[in-house]
PDB file of N, CA and C in Angstrom:
ATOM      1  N   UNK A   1      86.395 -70.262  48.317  1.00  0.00           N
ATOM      2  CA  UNK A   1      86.503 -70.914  49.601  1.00  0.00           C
ATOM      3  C   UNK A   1      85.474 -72.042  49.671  1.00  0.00           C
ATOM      4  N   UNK A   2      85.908 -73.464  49.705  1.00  0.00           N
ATOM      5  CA  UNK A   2      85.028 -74.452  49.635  1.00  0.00           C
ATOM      6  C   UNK A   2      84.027 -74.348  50.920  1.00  0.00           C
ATOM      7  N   UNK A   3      82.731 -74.614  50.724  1.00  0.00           N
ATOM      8  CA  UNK A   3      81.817 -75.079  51.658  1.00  0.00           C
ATOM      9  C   UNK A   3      80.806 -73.128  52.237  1.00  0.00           C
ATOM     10  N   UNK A   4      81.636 -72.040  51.437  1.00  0.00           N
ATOM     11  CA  UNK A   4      80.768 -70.675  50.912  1.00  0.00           C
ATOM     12  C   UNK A   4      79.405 -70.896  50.526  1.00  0.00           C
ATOM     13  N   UNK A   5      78.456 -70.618  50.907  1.00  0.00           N
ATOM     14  CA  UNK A   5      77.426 -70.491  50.481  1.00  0.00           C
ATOM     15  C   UNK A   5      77.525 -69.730  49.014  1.00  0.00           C
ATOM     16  N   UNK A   6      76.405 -69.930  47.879  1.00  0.00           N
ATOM     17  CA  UNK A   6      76.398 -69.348  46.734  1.00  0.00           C
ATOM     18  C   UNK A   6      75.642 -68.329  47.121  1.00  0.00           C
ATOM     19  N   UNK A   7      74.075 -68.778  47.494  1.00  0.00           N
ATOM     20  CA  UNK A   7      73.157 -68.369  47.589  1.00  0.00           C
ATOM     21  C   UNK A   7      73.283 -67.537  48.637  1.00  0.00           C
ATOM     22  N   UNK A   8      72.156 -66.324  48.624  1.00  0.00           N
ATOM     23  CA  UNK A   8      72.023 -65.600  49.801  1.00  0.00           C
ATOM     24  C   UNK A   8      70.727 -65.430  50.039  1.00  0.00           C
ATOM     25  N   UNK A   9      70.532 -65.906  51.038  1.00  0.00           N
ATOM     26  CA  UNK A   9      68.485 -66.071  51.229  1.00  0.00           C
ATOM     27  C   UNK A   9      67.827 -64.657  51.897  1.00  0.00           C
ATOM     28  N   UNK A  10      67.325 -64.048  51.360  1.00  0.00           N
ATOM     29  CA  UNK A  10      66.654 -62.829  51.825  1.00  0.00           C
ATOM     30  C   UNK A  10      65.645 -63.045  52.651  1.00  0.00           C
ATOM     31  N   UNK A  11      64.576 -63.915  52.685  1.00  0.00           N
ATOM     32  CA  UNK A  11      63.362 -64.526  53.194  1.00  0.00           C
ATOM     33  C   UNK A  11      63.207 -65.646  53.134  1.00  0.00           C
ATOM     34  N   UNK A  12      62.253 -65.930  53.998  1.00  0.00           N
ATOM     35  CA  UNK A  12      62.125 -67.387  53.974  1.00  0.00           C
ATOM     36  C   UNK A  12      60.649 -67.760  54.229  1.00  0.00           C
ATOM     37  N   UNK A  13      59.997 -68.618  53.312  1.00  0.00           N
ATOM     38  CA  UNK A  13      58.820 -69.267  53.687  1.00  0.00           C
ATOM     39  C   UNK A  13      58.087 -69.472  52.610  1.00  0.00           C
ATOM     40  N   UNK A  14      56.684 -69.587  52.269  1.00  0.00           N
ATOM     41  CA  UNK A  14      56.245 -70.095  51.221  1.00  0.00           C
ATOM     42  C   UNK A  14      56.975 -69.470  49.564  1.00  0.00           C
ATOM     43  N   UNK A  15      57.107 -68.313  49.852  1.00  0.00           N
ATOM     44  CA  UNK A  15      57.924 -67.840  48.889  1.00  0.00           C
ATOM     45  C   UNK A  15      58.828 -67.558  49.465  1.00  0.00           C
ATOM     46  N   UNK A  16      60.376 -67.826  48.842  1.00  0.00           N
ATOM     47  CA  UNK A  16      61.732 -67.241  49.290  1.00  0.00           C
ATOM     48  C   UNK A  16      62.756 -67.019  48.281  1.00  0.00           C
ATOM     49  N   UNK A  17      63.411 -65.875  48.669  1.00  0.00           N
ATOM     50  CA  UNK A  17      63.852 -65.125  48.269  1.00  0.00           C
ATOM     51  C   UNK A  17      65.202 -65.591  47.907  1.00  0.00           C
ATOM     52  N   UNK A  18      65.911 -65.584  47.120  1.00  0.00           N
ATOM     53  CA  UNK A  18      67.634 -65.727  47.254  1.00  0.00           C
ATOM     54  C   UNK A  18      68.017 -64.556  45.718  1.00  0.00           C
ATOM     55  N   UNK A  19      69.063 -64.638  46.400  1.00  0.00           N
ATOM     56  CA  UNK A  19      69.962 -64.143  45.538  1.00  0.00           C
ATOM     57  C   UNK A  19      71.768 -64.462  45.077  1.00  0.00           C
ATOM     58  N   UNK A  20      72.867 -64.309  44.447  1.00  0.00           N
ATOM     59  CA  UNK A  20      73.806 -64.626  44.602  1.00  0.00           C
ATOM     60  C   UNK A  20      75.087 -63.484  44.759  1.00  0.00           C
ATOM     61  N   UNK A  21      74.452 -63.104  45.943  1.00  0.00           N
ATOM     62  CA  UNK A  21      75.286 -62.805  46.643  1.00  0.00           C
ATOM     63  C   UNK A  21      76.534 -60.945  46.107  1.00  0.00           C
ATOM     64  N   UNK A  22      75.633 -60.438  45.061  1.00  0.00           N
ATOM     65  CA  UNK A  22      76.014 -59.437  44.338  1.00  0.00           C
ATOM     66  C   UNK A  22      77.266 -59.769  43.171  1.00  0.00           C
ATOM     67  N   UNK A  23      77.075 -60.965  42.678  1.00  0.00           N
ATOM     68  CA  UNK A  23      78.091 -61.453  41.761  1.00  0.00           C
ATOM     69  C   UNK A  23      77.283 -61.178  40.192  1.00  0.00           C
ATOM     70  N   UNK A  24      78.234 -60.162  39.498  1.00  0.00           N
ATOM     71  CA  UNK A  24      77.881 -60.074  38.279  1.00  0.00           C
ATOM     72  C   UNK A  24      78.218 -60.846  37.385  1.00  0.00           C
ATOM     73  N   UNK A  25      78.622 -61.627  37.404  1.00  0.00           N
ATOM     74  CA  UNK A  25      79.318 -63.056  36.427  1.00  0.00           C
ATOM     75  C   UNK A  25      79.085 -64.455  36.937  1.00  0.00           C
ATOM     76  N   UNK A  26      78.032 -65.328  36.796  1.00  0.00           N
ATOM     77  CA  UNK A  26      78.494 -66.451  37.492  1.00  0.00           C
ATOM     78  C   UNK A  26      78.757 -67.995  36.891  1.00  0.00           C
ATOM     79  N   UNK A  27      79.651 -67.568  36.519  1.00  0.00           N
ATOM     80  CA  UNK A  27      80.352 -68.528  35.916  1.00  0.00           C
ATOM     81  C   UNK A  27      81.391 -69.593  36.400  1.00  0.00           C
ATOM     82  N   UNK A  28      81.374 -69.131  37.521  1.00  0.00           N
ATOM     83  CA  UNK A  28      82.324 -69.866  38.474  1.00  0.00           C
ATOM     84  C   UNK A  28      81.199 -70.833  39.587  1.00  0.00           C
ATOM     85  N   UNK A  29      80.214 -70.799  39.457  1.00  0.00           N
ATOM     86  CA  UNK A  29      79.271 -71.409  39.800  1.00  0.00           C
ATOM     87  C   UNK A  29      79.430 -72.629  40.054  1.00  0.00           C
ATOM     88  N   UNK A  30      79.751 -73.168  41.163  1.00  0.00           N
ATOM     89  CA  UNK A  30      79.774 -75.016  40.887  1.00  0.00           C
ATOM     90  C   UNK A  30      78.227 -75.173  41.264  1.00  0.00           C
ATOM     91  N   UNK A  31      77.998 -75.910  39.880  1.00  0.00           N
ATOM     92  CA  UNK A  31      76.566 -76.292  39.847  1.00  0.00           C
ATOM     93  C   UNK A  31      76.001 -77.379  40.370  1.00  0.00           C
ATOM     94  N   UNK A  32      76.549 -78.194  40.797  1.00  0.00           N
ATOM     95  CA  UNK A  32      76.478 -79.542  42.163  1.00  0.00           C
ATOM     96  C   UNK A  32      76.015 -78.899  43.511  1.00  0.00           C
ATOM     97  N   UNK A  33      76.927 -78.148  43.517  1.00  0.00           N
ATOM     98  CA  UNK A  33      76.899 -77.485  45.568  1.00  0.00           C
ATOM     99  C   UNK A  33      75.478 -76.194  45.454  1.00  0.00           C
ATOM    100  N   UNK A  34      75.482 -75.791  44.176  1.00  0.00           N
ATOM    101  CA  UNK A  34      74.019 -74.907  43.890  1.00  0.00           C
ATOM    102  C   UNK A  34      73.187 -75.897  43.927  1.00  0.00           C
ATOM    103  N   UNK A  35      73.166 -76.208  43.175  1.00  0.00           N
ATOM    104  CA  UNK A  35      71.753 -77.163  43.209  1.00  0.00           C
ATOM    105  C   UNK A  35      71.046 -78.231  44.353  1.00  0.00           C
ATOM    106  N   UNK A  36      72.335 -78.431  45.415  1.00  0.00           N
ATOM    107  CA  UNK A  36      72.526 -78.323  46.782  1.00  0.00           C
ATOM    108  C   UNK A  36      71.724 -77.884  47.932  1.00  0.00           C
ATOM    109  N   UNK A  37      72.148 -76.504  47.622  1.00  0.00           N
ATOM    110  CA  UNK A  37      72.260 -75.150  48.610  1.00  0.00           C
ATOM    111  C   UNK A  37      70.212 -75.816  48.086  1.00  0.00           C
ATOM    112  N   UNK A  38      69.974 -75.063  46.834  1.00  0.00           N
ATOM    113  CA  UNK A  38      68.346 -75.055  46.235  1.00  0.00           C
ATOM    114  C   UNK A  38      67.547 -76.559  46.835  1.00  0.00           C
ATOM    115  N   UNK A  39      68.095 -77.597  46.899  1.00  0.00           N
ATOM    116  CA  UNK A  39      67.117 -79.456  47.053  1.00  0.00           C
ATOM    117  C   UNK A  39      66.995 -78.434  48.741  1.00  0.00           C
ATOM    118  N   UNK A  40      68.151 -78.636  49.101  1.00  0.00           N
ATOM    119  CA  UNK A  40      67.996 -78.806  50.846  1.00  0.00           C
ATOM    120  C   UNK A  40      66.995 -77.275  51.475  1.00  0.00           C
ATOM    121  N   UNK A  41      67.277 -76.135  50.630  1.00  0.00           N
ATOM    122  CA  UNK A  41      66.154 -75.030  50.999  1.00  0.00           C
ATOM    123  C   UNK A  41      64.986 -75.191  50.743  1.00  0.00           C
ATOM    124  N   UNK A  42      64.627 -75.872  49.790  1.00  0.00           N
ATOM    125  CA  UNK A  42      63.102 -76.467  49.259  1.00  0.00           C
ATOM    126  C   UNK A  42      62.375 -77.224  50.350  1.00  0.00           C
ATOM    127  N   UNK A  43      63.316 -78.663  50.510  1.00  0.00           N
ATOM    128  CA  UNK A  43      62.837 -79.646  51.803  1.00  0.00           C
ATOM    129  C   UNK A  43      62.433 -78.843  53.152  1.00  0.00           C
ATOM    130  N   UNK A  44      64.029 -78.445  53.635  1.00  0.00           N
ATOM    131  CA  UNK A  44      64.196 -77.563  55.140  1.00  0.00           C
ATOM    132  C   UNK A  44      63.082 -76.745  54.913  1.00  0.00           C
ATOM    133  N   UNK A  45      62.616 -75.233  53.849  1.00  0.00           N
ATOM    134  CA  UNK A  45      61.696 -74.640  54.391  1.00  0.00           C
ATOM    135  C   UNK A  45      60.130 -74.831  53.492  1.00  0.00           C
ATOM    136  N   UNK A  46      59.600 -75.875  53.289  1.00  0.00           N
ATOM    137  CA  UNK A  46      58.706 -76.347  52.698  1.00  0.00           C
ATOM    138  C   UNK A  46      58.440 -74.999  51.652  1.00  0.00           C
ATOM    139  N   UNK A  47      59.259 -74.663  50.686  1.00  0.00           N
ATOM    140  CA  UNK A  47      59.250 -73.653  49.752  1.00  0.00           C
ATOM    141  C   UNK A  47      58.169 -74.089  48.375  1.00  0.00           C
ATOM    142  N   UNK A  48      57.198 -72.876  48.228  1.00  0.00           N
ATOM    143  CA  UNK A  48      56.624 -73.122  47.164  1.00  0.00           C
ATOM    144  C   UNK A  48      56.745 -72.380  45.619  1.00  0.00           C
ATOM    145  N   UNK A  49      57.673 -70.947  46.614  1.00  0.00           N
ATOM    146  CA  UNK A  49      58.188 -70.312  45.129  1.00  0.00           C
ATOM    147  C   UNK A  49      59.553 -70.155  45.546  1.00  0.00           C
ATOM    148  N   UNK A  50      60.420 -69.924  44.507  1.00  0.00           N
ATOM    149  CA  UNK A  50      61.779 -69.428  44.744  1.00  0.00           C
ATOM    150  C   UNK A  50      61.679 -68.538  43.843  1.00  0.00           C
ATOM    151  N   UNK A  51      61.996 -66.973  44.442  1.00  0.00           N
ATOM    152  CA  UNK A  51      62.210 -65.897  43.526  1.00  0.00           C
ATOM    153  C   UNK A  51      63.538 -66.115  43.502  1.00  0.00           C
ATOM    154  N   UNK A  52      64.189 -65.725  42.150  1.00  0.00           N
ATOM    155  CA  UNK A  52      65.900 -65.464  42.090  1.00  0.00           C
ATOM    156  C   UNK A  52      65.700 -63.764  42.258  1.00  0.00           C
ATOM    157  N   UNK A  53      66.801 -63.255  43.040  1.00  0.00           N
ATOM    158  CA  UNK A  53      66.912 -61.463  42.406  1.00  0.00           C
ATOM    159  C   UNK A  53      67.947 -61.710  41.726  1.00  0.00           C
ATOM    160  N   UNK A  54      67.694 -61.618  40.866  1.00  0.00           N
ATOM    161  CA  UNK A  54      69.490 -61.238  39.317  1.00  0.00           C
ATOM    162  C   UNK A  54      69.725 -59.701  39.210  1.00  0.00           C
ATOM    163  N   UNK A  55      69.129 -58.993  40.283  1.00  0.00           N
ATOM    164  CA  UNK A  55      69.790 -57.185  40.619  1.00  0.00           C
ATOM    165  C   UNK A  55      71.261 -57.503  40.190  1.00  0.00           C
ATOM    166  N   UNK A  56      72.202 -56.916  39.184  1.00  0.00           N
ATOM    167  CA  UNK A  56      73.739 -56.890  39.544  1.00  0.00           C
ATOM    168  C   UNK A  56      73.668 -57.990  38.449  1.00  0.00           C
ATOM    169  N   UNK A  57      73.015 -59.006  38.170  1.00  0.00           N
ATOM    170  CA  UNK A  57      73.712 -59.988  37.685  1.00  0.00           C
ATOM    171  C   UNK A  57      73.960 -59.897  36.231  1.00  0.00           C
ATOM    172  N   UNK A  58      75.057 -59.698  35.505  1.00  0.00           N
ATOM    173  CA  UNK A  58      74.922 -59.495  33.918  1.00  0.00           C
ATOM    174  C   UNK A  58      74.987 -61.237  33.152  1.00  0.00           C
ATOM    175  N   UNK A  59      75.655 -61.987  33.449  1.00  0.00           N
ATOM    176  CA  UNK A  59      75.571 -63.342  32.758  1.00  0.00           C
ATOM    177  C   UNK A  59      75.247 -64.160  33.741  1.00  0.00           C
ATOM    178  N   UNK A  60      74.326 -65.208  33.216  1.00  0.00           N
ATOM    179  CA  UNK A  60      74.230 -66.669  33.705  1.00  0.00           C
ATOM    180  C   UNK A  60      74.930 -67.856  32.783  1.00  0.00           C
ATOM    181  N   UNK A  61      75.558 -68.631  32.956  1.00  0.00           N
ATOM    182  CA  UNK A  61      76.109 -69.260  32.164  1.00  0.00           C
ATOM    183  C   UNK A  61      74.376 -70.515  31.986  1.00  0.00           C
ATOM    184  N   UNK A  62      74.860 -71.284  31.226  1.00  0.00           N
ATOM    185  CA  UNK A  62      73.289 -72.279  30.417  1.00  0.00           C
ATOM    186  C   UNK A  62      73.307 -73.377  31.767  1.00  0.00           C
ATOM    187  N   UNK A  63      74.326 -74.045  32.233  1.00  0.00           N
ATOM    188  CA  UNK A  63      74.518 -74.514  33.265  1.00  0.00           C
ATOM    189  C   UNK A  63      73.111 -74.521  34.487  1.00  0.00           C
ATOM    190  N   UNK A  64      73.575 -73.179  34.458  1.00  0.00           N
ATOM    191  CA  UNK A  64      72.589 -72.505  35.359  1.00  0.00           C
ATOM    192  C   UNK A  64      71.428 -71.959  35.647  1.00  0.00           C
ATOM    193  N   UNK A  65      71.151 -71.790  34.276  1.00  0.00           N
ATOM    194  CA  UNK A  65      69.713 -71.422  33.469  1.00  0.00           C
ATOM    195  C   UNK A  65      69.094 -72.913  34.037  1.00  0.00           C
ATOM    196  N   UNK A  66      69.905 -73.648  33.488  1.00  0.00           N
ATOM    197  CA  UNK A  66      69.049 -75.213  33.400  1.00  0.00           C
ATOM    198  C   UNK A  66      68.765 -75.670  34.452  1.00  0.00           C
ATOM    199  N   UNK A  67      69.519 -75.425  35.271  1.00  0.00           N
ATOM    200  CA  UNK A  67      69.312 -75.694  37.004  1.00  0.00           C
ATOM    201  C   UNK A  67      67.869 -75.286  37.193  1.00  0.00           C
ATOM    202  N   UNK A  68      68.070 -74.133  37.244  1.00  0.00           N
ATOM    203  CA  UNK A  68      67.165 -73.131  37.370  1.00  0.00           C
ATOM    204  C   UNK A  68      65.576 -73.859  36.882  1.00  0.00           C
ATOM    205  N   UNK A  69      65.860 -74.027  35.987  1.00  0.00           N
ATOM    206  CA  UNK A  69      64.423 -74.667  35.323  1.00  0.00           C
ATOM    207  C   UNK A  69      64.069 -75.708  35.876  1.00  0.00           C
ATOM    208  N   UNK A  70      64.733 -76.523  36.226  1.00  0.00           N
ATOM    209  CA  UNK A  70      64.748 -77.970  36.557  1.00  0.00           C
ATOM    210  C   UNK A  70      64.767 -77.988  38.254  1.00  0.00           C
ATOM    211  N   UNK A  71      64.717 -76.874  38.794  1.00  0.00           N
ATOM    212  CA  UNK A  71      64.138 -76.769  39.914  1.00  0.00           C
ATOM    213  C   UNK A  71      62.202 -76.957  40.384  1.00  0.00           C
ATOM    214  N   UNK A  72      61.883 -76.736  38.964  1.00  0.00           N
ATOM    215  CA  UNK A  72      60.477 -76.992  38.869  1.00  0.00           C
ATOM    216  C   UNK A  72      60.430 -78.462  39.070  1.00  0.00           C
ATOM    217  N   UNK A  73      61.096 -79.201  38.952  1.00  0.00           N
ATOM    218  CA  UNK A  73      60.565 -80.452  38.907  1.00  0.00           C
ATOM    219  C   UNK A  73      60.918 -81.595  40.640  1.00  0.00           C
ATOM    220  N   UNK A  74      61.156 -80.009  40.987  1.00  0.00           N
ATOM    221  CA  UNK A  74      61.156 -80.403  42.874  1.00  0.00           C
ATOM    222  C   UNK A  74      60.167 -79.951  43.528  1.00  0.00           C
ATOM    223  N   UNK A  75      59.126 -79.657  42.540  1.00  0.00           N
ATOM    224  CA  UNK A  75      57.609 -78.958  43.323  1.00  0.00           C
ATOM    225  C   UNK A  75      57.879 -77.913  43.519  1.00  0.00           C
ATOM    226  N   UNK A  76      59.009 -76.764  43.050  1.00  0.00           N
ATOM    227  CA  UNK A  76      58.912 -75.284  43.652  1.00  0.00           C
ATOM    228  C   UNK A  76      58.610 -74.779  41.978  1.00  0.00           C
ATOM    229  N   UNK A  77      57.615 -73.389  42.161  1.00  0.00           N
ATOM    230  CA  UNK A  77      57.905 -72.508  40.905  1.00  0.00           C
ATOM    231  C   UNK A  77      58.868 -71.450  40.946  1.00  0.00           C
ATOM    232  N   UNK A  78      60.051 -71.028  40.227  1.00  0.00           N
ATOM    233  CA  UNK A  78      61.092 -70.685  40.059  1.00  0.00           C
ATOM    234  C   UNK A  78      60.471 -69.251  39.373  1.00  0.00           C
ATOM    235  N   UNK A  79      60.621 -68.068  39.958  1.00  0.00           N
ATOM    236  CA  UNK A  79      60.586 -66.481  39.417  1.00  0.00           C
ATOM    237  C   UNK A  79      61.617 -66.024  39.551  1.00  0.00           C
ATOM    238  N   UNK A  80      61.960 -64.623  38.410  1.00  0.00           N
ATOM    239  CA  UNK A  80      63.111 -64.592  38.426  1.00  0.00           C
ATOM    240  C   UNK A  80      62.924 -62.400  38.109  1.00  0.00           C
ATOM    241  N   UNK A  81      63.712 -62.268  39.115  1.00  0.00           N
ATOM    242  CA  UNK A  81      63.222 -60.871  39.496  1.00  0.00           C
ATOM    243  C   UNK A  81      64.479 -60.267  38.971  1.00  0.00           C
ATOM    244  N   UNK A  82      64.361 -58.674  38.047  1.00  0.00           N
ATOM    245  CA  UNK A  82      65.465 -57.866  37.978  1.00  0.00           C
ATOM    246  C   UNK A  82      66.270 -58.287  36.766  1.00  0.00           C
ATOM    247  N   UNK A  83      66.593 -59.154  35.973  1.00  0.00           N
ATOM    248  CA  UNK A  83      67.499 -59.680  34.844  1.00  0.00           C
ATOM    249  C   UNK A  83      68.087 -58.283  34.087  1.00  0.00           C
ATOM    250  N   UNK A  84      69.280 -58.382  33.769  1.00  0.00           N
ATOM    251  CA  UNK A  84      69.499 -57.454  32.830  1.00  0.00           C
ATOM    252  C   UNK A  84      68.811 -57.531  31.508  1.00  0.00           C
ATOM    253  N   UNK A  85      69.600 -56.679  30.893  1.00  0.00           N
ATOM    254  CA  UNK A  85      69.060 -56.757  29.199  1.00  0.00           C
ATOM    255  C   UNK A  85      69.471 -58.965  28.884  1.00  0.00           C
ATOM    256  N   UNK A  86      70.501 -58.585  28.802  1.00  0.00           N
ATOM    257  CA  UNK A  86      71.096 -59.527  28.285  1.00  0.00           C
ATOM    258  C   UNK A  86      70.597 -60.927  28.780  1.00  0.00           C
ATOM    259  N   UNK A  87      70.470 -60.776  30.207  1.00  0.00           N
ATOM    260  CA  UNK A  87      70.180 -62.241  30.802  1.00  0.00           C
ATOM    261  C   UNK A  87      68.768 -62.133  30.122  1.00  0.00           C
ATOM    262  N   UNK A  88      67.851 -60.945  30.186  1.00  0.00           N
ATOM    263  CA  UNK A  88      66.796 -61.101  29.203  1.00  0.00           C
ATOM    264  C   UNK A  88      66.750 -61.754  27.740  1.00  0.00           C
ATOM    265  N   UNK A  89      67.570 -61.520  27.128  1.00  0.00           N
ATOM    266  CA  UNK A  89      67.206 -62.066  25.928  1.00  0.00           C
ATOM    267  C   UNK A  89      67.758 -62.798  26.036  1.00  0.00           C
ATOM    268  N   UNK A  90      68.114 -63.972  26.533  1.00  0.00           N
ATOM    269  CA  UNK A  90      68.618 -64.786  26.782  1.00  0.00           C
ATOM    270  C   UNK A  90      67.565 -66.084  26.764  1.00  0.00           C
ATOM    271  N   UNK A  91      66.811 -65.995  27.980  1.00  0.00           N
ATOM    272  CA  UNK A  91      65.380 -66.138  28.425  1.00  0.00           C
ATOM    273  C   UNK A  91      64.630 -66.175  27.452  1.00  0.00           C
ATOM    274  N   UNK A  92      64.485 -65.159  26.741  1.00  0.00           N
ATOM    275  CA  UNK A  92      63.865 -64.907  25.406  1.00  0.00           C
ATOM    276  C   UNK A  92      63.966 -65.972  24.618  1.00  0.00           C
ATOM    277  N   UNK A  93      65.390 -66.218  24.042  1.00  0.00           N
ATOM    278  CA  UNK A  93      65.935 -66.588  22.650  1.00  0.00           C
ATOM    279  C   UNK A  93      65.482 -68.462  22.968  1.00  0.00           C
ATOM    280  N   UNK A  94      65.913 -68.447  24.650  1.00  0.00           N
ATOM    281  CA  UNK A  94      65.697 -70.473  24.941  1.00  0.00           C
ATOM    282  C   UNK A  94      64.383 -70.608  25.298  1.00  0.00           C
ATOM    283  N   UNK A  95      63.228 -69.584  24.728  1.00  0.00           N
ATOM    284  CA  UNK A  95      62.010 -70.097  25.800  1.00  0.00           C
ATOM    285  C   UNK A  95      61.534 -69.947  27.365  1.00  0.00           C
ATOM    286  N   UNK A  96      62.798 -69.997  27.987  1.00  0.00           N
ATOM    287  CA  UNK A  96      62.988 -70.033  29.593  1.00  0.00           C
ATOM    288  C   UNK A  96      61.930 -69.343  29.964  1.00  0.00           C
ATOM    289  N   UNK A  97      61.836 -67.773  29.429  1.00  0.00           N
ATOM    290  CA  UNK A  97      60.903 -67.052  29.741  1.00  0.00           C
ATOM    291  C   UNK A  97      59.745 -67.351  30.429  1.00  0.00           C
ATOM    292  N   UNK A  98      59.124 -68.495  29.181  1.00  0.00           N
ATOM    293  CA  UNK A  98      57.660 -69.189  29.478  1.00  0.00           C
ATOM    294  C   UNK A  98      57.680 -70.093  30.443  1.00  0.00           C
ATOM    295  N   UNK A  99      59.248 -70.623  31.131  1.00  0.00           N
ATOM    296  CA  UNK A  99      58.677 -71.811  31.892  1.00  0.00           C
ATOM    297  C   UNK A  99      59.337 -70.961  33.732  1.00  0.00           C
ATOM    298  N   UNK A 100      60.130 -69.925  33.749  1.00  0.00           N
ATOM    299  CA  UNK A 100      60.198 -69.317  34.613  1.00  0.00           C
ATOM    300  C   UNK A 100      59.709 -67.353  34.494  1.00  0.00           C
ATOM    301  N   UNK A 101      58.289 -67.330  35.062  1.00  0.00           N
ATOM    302  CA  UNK A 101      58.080 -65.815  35.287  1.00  0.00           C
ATOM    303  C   UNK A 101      59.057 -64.696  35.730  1.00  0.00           C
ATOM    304  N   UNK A 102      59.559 -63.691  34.765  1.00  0.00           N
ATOM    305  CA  UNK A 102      60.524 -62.723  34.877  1.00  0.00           C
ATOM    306  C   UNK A 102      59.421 -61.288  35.350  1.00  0.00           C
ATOM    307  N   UNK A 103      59.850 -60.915  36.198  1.00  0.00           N
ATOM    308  CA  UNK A 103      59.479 -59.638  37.033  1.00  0.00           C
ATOM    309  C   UNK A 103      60.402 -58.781  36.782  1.00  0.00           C
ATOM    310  N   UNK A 104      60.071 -57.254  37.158  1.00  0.00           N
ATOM    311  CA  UNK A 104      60.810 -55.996  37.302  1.00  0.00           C
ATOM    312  C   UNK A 104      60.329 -55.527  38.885  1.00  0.00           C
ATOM    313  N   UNK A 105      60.854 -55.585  39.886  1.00  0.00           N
ATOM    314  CA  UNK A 105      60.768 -54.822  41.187  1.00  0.00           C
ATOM    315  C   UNK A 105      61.949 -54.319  42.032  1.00  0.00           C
ATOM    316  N   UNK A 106      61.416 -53.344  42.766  1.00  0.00           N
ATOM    317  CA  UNK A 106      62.379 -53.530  43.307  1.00  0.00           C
ATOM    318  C   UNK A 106      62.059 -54.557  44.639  1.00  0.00           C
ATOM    319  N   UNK A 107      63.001 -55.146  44.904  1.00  0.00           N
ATOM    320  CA  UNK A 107      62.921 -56.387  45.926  1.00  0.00           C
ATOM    321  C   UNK A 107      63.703 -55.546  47.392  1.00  0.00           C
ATOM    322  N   UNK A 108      64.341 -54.597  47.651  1.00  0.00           N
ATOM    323  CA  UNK A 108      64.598 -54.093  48.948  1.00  0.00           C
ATOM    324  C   UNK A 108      63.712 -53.839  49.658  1.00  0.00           C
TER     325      UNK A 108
END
């Protein structure tokens, strides 16, 4: 459904929270309207971290990884909470690891 939010914001303020929305695949991701949803939450709530929760999430497509990274270069630091195995080594295998901090919590 065009104009759906991706994101789902748990909190809001110097650090905030999002997540996508309990989607285990996101591959269907339009990465324009994400990266979107992320410029205009940064500005609107003067954000200094963005945690991702990837609870649920088994793939990120590279698309999105890259987003992801390249959100650093809007002044926010990008953490990334919960990853599976897989989205782990993933992280692993491109480096990502080192340029976005991966956590284990629970975030509820």
């Amino acid at each position: 459904m065009p104009g759906e939010p991706i994101l789902e914001v748990y909190s809001i303020g110097p650090t905030t929270v999002v997540g996508f929305g309990g989607r285990d695949v996101l591959d269907n991701v339009n990465l324009a309207a994400c990266r979107e949803e992320i410029v205009g939450l940064i500005s609107r709530e003067h954000c200094r971290v963005l945690a991702f929760d990837l609870t649920g999430v088994k793939l990120i497509p590279s698309g999105l990884l890259g987003l992801l990274a390249s959100v650093r270069q809007l002044g926010a630091e990008v953490h990334l909470y919960n990853p599976s195995d897989d989205v782990r080594e993933v992280l692993s295998v491109t480096n990502l690891d080192r340029l976005m901090p991966v956590h284990d919590i629970d975030m509820s």
